[in-house]
C-alpha atoms as a PDB file:
ATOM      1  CA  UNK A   1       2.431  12.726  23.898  1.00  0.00           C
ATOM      2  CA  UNK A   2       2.232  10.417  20.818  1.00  0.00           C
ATOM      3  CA  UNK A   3       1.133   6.751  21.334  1.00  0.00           C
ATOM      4  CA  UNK A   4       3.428   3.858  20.693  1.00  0.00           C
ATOM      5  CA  UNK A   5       1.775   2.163  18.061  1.00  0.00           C
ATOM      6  CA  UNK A   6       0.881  -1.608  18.900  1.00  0.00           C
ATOM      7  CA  UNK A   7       3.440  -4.181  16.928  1.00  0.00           C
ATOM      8  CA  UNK A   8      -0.317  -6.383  16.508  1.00  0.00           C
ATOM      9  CA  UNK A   9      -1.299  -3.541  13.993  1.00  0.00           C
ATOM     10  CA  UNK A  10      -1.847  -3.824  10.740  1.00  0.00           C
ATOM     11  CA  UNK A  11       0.997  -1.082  10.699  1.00  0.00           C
ATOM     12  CA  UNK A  12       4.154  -3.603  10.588  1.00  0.00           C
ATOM     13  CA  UNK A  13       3.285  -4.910   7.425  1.00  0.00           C
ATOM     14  CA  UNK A  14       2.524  -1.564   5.090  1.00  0.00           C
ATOM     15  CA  UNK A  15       4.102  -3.173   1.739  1.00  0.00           C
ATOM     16  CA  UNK A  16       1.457  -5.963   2.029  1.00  0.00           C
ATOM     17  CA  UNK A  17      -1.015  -3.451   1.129  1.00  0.00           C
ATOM     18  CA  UNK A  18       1.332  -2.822  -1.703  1.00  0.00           C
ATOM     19  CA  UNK A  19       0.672  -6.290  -3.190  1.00  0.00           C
ATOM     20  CA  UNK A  20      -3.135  -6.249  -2.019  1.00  0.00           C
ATOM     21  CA  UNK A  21      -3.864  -3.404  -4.322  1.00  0.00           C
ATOM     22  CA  UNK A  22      -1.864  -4.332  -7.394  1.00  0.00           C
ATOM     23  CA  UNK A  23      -3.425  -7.855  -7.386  1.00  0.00           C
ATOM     24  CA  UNK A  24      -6.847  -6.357  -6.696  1.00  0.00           C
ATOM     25  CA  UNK A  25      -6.800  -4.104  -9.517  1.00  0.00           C
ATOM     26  CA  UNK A  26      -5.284  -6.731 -11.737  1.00  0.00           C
ATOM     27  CA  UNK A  27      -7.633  -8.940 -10.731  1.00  0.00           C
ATOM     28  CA  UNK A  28     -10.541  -6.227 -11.335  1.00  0.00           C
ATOM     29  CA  UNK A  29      -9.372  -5.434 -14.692  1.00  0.00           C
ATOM     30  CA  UNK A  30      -9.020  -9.333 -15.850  1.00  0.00           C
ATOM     31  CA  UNK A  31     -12.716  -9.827 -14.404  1.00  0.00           C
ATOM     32  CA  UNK A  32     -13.864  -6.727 -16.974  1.00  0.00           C
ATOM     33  CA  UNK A  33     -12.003  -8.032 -20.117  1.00  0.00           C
ATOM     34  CA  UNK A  34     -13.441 -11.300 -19.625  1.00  0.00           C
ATOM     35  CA  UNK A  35     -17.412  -9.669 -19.327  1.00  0.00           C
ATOM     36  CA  UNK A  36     -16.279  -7.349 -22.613  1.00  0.00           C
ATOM     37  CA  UNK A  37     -14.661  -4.866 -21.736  1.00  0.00           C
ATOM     38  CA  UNK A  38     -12.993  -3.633 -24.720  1.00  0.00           C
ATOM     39  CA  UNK A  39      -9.287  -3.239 -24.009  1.00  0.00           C
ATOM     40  CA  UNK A  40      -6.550  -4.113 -26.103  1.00  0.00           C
ATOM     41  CA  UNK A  41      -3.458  -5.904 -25.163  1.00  0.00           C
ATOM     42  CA  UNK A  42      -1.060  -2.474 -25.041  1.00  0.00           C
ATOM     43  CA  UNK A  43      -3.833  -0.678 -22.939  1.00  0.00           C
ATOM     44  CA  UNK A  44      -3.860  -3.382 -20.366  1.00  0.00           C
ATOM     45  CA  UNK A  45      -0.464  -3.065 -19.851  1.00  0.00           C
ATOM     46  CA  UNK A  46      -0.279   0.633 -19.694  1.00  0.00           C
ATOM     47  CA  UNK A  47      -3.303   0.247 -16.840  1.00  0.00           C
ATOM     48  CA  UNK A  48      -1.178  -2.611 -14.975  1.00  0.00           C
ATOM     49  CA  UNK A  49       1.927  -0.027 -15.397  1.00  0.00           C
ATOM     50  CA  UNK A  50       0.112   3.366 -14.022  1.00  0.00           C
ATOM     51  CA  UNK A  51      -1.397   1.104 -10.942  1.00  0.00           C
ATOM     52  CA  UNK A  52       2.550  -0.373 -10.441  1.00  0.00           C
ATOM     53  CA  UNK A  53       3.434   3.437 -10.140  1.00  0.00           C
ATOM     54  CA  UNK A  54       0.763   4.905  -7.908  1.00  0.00           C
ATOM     55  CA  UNK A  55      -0.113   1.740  -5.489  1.00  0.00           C
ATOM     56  CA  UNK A  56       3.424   2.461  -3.216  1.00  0.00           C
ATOM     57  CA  UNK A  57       2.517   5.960  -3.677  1.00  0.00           C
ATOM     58  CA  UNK A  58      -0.869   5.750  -2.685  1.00  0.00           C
ATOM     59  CA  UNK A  59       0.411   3.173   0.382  1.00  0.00           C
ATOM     60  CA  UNK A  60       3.206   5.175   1.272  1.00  0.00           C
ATOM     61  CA  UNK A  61       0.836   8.113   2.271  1.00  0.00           C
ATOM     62  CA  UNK A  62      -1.711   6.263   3.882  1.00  0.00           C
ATOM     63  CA  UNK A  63       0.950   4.209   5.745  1.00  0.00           C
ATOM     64  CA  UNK A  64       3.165   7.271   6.593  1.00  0.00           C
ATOM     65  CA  UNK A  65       1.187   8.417   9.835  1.00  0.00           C
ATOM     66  CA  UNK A  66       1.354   4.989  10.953  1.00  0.00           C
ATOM     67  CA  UNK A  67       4.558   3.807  10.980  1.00  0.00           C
ATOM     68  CA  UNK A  68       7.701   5.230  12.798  1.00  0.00           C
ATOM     69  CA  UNK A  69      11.976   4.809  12.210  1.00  0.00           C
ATOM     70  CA  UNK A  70      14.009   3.060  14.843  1.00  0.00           C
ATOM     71  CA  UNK A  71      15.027   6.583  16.005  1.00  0.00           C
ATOM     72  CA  UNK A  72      11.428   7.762  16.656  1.00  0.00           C
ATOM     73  CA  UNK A  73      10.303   4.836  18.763  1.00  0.00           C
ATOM     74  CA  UNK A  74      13.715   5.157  20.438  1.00  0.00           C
ATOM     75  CA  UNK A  75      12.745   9.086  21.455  1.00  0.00           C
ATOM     76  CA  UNK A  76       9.005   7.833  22.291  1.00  0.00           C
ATOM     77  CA  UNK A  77      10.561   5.162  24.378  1.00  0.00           C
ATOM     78  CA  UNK A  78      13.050   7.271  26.152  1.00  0.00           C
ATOM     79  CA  UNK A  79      10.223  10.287  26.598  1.00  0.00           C
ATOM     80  CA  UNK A  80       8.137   7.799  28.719  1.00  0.00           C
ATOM     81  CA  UNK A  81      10.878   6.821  31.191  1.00  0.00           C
END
């Protein structure tokens, strides 16, 4: 039988590891052009853009085995009765 996850876990809030790893790699990459790093303006931006497109993709399928719809805690419920 699958266990009803806990509402305490960190799986209620998935899209806050959405913002947690966009600011961390903005952060990152401002932290490296300030020591040097030798990126231009337009790559920046095209870095910022590729880590906009992958971090919900990256979340969503870390985040997919632990969250569940309405109708699947509704079946999980009703299974335990």
């Amino acid at each position: 039988m699958t266990q009803i996850p806990s509402p305490d876990s960190a799986a209620t809030e998935p899209l806050v590891t959405v913002g947690v790893l966009t600011a961390a790699v903005t952060a990152v990459l401002a932290l490296l052009v300030a020591f040097g790093l030798p990126l231009s303006d337009a790559q920046q931006t095209a870095i910022l853009g590729l880590v906009a497109v992958l971090a919900p993709l990256v979340v969503a399928a870390i985040a997919r085995g632990r969250v569940y719809s309405p109708a699947t805690v509704r079946a999980m419920l009703a299974g335990r009765r």
